[in-house]
Protein backbone atom coordinates (compact mmCIF):
# COMPACT_ATOMS: atom_id res chain seq x y z
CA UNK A 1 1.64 53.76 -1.72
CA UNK A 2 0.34 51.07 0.35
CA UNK A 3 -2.27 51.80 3.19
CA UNK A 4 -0.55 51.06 6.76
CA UNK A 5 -2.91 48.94 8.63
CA UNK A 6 -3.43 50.59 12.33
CA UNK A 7 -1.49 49.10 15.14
CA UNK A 8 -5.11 48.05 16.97
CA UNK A 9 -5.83 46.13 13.91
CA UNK A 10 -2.74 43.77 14.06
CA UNK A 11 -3.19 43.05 18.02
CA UNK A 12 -6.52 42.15 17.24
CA UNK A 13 -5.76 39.67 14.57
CA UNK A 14 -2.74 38.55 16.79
CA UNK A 15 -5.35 37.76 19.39
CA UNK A 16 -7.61 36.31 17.29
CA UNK A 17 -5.08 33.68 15.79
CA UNK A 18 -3.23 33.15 19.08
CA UNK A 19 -6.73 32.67 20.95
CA UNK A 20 -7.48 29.86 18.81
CA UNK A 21 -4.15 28.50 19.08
CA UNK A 22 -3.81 28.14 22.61
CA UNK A 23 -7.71 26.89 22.63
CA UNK A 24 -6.42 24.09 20.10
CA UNK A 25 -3.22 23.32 22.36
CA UNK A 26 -6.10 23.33 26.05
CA UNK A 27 -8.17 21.11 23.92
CA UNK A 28 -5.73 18.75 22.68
CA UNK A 29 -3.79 18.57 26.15
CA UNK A 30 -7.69 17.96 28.05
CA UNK A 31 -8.49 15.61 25.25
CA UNK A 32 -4.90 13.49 26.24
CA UNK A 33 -5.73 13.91 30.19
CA UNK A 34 -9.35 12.28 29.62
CA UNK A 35 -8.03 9.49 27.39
CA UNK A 36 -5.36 9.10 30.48
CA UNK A 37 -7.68 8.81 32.85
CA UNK A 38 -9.84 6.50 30.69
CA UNK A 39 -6.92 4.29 30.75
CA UNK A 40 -6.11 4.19 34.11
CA UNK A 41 -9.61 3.19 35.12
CA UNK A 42 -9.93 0.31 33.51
CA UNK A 43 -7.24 -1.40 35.21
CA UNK A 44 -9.59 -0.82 38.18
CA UNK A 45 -12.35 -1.90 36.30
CA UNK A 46 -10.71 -5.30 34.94
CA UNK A 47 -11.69 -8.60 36.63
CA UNK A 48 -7.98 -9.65 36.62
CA UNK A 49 -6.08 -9.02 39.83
CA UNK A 50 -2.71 -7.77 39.11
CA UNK A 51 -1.20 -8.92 42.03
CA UNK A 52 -2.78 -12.61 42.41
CA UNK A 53 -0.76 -12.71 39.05
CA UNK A 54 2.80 -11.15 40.17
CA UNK A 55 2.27 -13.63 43.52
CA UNK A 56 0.60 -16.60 42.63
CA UNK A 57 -2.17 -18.59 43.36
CA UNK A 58 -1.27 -20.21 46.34
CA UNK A 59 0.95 -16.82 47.55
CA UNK A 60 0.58 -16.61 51.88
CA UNK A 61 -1.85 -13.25 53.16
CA UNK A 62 1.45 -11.45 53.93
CA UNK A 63 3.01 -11.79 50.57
CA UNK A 64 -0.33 -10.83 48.91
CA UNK A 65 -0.21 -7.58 51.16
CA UNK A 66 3.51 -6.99 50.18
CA UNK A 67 2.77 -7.19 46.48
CA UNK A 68 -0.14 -4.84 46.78
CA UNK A 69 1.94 -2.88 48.81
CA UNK A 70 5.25 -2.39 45.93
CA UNK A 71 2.53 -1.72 43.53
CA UNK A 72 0.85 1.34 45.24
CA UNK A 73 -2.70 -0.61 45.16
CA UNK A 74 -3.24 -0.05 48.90
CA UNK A 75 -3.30 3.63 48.11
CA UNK A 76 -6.52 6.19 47.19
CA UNK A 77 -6.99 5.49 43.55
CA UNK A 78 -6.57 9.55 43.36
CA UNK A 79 -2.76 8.77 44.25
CA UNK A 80 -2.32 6.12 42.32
CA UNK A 81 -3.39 7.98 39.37
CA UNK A 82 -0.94 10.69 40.19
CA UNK A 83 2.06 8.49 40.74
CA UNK A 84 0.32 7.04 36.92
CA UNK A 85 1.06 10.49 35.87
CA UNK A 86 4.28 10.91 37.51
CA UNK A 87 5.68 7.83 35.52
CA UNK A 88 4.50 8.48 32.04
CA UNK A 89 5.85 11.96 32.52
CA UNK A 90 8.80 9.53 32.84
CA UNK A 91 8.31 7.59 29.76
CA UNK A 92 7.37 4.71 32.26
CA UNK A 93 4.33 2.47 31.30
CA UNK A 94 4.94 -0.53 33.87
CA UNK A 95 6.59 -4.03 33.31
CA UNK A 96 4.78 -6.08 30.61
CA UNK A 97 4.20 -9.77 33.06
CA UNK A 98 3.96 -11.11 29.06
CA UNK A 99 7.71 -10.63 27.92
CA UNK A 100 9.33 -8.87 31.57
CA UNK A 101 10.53 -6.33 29.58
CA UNK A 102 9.28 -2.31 29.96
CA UNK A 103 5.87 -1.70 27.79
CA UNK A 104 8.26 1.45 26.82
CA UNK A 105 10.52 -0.79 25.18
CA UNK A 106 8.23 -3.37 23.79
CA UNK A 107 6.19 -0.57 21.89
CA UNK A 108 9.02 0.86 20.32
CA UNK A 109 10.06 -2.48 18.81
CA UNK A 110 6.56 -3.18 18.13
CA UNK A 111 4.89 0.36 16.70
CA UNK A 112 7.34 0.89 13.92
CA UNK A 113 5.90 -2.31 12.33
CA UNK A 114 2.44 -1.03 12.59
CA UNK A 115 4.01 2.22 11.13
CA UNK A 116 5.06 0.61 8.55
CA UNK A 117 2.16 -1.58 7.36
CA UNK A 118 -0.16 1.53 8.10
CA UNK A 119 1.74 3.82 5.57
CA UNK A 120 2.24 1.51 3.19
CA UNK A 121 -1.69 0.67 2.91
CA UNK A 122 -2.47 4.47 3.46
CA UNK A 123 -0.43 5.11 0.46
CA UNK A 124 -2.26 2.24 -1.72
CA UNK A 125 -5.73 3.46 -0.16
CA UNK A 126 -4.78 6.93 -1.42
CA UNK A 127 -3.10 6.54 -4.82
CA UNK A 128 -6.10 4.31 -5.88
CA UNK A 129 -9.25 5.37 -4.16
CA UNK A 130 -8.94 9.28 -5.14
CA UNK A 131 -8.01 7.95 -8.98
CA UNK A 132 -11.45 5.77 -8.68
CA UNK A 133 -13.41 8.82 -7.40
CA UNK A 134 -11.87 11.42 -9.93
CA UNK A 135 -13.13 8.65 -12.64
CA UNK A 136 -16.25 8.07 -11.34
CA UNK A 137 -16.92 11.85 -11.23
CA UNK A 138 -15.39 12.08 -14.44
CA UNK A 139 -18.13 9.85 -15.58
CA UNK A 140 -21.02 9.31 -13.11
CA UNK A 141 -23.56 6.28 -13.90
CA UNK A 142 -20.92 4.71 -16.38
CA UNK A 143 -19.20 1.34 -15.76
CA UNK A 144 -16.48 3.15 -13.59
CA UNK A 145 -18.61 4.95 -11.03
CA UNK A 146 -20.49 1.53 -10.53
CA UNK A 147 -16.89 0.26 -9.71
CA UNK A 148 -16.38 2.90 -7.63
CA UNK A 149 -19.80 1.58 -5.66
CA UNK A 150 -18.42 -2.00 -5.45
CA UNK A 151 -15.29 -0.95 -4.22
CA UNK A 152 -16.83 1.42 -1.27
CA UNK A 153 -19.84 -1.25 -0.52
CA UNK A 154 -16.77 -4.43 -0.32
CA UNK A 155 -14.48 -2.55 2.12
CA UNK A 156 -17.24 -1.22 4.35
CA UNK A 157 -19.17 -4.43 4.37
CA UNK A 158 -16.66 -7.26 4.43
CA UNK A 159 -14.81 -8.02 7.41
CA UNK A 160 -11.11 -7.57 7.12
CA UNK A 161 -10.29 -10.81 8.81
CA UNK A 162 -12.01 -12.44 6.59
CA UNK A 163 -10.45 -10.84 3.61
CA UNK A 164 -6.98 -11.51 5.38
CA UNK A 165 -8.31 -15.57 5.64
CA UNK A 166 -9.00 -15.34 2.31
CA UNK A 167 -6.10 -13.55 0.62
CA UNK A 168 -3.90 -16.70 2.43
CA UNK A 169 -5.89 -19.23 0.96
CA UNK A 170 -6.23 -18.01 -2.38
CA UNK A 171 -2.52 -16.26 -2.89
CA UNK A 172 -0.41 -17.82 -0.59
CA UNK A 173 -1.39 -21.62 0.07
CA UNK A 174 -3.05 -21.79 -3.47
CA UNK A 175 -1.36 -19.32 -6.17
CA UNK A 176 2.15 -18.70 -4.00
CA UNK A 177 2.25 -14.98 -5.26
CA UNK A 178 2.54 -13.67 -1.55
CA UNK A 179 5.16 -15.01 1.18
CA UNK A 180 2.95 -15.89 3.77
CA UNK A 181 2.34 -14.34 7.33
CA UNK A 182 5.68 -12.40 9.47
CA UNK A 183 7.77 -9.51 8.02
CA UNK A 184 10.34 -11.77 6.32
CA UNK A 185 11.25 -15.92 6.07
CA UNK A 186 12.69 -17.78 9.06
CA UNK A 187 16.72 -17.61 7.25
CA UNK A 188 16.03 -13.76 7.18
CA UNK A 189 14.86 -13.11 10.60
CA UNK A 190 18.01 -13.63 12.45
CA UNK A 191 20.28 -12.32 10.36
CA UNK A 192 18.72 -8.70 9.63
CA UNK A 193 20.00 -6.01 11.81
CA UNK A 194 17.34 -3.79 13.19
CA UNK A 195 18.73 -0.11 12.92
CA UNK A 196 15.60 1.70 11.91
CA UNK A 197 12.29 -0.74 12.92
CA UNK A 198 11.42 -0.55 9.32
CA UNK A 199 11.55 -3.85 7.69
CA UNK A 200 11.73 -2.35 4.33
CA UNK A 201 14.10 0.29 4.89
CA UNK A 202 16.48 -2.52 6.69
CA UNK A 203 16.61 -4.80 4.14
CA UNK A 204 17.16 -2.39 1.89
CA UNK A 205 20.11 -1.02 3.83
CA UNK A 206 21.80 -4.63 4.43
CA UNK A 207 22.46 -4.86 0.45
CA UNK A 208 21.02 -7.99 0.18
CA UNK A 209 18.28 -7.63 -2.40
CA UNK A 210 16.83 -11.11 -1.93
CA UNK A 211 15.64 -10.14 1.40
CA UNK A 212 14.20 -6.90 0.61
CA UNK A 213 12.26 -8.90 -2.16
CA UNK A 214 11.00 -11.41 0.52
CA UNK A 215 9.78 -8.12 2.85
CA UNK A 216 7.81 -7.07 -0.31
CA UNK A 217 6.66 -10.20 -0.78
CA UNK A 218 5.52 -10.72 2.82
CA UNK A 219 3.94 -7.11 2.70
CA UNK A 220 2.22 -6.32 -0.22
CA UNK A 221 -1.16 -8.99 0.96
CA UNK A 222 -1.72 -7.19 4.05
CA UNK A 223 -1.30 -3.65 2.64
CA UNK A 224 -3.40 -4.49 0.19
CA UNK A 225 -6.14 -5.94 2.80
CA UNK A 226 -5.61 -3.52 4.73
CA UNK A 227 -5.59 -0.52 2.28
CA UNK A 228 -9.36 -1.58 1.05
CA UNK A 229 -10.62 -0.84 4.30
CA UNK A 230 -9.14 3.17 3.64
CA UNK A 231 -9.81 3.23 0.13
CA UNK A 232 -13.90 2.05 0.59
CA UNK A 233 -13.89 5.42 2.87
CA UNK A 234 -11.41 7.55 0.56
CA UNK A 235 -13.69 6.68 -2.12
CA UNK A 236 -17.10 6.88 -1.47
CA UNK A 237 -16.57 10.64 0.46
CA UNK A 238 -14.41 12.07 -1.86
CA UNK A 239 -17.12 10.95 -5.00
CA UNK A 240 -20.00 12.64 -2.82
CA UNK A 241 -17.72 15.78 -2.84
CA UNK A 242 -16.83 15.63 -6.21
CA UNK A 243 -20.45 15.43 -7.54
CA UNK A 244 -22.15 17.83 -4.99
CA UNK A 245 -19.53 20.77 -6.22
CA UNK A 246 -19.92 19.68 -9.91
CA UNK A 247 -23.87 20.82 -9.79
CA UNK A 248 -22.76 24.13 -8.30
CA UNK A 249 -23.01 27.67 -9.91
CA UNK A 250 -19.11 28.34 -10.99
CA UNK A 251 -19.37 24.61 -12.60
CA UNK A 252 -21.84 25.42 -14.81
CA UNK A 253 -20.40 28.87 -15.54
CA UNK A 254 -16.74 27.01 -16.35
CA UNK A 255 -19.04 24.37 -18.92
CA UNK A 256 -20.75 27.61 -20.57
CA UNK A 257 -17.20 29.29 -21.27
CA UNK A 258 -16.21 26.18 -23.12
CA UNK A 259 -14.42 24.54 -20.28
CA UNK A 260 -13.56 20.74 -21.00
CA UNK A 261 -14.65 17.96 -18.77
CA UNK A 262 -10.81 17.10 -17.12
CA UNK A 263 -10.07 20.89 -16.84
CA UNK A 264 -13.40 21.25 -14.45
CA UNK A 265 -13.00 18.34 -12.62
CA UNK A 266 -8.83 18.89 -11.69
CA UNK A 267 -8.42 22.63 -12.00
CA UNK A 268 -12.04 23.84 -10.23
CA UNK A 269 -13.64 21.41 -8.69
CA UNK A 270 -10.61 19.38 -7.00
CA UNK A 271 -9.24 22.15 -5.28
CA UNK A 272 -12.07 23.18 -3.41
CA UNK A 273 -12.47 19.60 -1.79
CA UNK A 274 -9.20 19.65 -0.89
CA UNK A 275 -9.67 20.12 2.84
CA UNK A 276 -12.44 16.92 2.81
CA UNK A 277 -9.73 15.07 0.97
CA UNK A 278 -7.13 15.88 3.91
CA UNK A 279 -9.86 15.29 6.70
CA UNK A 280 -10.67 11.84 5.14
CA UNK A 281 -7.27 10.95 4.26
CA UNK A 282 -6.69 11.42 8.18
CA UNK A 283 -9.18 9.94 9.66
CA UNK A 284 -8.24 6.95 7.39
CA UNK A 285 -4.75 6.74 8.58
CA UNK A 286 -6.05 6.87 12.34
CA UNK A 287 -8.11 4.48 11.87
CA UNK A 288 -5.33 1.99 9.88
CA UNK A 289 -3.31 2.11 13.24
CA UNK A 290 -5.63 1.30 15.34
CA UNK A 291 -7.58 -0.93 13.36
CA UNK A 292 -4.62 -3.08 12.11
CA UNK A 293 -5.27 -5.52 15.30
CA UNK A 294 -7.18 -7.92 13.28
CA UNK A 295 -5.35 -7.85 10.23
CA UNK A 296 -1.65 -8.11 12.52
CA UNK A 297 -3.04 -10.99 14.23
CA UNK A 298 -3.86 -13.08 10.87
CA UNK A 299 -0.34 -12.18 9.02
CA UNK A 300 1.29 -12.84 12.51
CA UNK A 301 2.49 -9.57 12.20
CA UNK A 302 4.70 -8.47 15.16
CA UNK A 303 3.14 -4.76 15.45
CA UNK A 304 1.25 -3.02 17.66
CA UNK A 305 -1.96 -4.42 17.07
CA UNK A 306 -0.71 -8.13 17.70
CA UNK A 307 0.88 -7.10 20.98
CA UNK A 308 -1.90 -5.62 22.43
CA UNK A 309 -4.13 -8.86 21.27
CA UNK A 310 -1.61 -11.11 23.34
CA UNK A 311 -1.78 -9.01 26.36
CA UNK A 312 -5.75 -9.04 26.31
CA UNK A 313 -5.61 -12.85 25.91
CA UNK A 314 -2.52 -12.61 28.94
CA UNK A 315 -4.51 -10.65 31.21
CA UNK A 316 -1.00 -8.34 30.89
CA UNK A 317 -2.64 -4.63 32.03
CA UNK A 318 0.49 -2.18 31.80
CA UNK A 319 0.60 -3.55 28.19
CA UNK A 320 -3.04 -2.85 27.33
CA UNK A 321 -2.57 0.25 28.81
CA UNK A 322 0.59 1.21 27.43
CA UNK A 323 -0.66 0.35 23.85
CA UNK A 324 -4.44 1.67 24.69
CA UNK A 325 -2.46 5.24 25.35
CA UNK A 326 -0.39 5.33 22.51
CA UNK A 327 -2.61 4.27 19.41
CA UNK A 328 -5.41 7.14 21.20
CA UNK A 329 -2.97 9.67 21.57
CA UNK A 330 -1.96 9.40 17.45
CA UNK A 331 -5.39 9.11 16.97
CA UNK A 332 -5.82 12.43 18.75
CA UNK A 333 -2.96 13.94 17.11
CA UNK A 334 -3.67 13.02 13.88
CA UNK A 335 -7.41 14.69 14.26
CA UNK A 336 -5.48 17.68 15.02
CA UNK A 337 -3.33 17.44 12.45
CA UNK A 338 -6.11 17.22 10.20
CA UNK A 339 -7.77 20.06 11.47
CA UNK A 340 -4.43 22.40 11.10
CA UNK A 341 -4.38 20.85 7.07
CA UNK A 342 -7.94 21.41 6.54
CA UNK A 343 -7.86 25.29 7.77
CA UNK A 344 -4.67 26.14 5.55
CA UNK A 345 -5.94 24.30 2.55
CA UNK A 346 -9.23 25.33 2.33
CA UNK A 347 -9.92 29.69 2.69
CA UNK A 348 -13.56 28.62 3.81
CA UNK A 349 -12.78 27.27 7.31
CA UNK A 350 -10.50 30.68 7.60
């Protein structure tokens, strides 16, 4: 018969677990306030003058007063930051003074294009840089594991840009394996019908398989660019892990019992760097979205990253806001996210 655990017992663990749930929900929510507030002060802290831009050089004293006025300037910036507040509670990030459209708008045509370039490399980074590490633990100091050293020194070291510069020259304007920079050829642009954001998916969905060929072709140089910079990471950490737990106790126990070499490394050793894995593989994908600015501006890719780069060089401030905001709050998320994967795949952190 099973032992009935006491009543006290349960509300403590109930307390325990929800303490640390609503302490991860206060931290998150403080962690989005600060990066809010972060945001908003830079607009005070830029050189550009929003309203010498909506008026004009040559705009008269009283319509420079008026401007400032319809924008809330001539208020404490403790107001302004509340009415801030009050319109992203809204959805509201401003009027881009790049394209006159909402920043609301313009980031959802623009962010599911980052999505998608993000993934796509995240999935290359992953598929290929955990293989490379499994191999180079597998066989550490062979021909492999030096690989496995190149790989990690050439994505850490080498500037993407300069990668994506390269990877034009050498397999666009030289070999013609890739398509060239933009999501798909000039004939395809017009006549592709947006429903999801997703280049890929849409081309797919229009049943013409010429064009979903061209969005390959267009896509698979940058993912690849891209995906180097997450693999280097993917790589080098999740070797460390591998090797530090193969000179451990229950390794050498698994070798005495006659344990082969794959059987260690996937069925004891793998699993308990599981919840590095997840924390890398995170940090990695984080760090694809908001890192793809360089790599979006060389493919002329029409994401997140390239939007934001035209609003620096614009002077546009509710779009460097809007898109300052929303690639830190996934980057917060994600973190979190990570955390949550980390403490149900690995007891330890439990």
């Amino acid at each position: 018969m099973a032992q009935s655990v006491p009543s006290a017992g349960f509300a403590r663990l109930f307390w325990q677990r929800g303490g640390r749930l609503i302490g991860s929900v206060l931290s998150l929510l403080v962690t989005l306030l600060g990066l809010l507030a972060f945001t908003f002060m830079l607009s005070h802290l830029s050189p550009i003058d929003p309203v010498q831009q909506i008026a004009g050089d040559h705009a008269s004293e009283a319509t420079y007063e008026q401007v400032r006025h319809d924008l809330g300037l001539d208020q404490p910036v403790l107001m302004q930051f509340w009415r801030y507040v009050e319109h992203l509670a809204q959805g509201d990030l401003g009027v881009s003074r790049l394209t006159n459209q909402s920043v609301s708008g313009d980031l959802m045509t623009t962010f599911p294009a980052t999505i998608e370039l993000a993934t796509c490399a995240m999935i290359f980074a992953v598929v290929f840089g955990v293989t490379l590490a499994l191999l180079a633990a597998w066989k550490p100091g062979s021909w492999i594991d030096n690989l496995a050293r190149f790989v990690s020194l050439l994505g850490y070291s080498v500037p993407v840009f300069w990668l994506g510069l390269l990877g034009l020259l050498l397999f666009y304007a030289v070999l013609h394996w890739s398509a060239g920079p933009g999501r798909l050829d000039d004939i395809w642009v017009y006549t592709l019908e947006p429903k999801t954001g997703f280049v890929l998916i849409d081309s797919w969905l229009s049943g013409e398989p010429e064009m979903f060929r061209n969005a390959i072709a267009h896509l698979w140089l940058p993912v690849v660019i891209l995906g180097l910079l997450a693999m280097a990471g993917i790589t080098r950490l999740l070797r460390a892990a591998l090797l530090e737990e193969s000179s451990k106790e229950y390794v050498v126990l698994a070798r005495a019992k006659g344990a082969g070499r794959v059987r260690i490394l996937l069925r004891h050793i793998f699993p308990n760097v599981l919840g590095t894995l997840v924390t890398v593989i995170a940090l990695s994908y984080a760090t694809l979205l908001e890192g793809s600015v360089l790599t979006e501006t060389v493919f002329a890719w029409p994401g997140v990253g390239r939007y934001m780069t035209n609003a620096l060089f614009s002077g546009d401030v509710p779009a460097i806001l809007g898109s300052t905001l929303l690639i830190g709050s996934c980057f917060i998320l994600i973190n979190t996210l990570a955390d949550v994967l980390t403490w149900l795949t690995d007891p330890r952190t439990r």
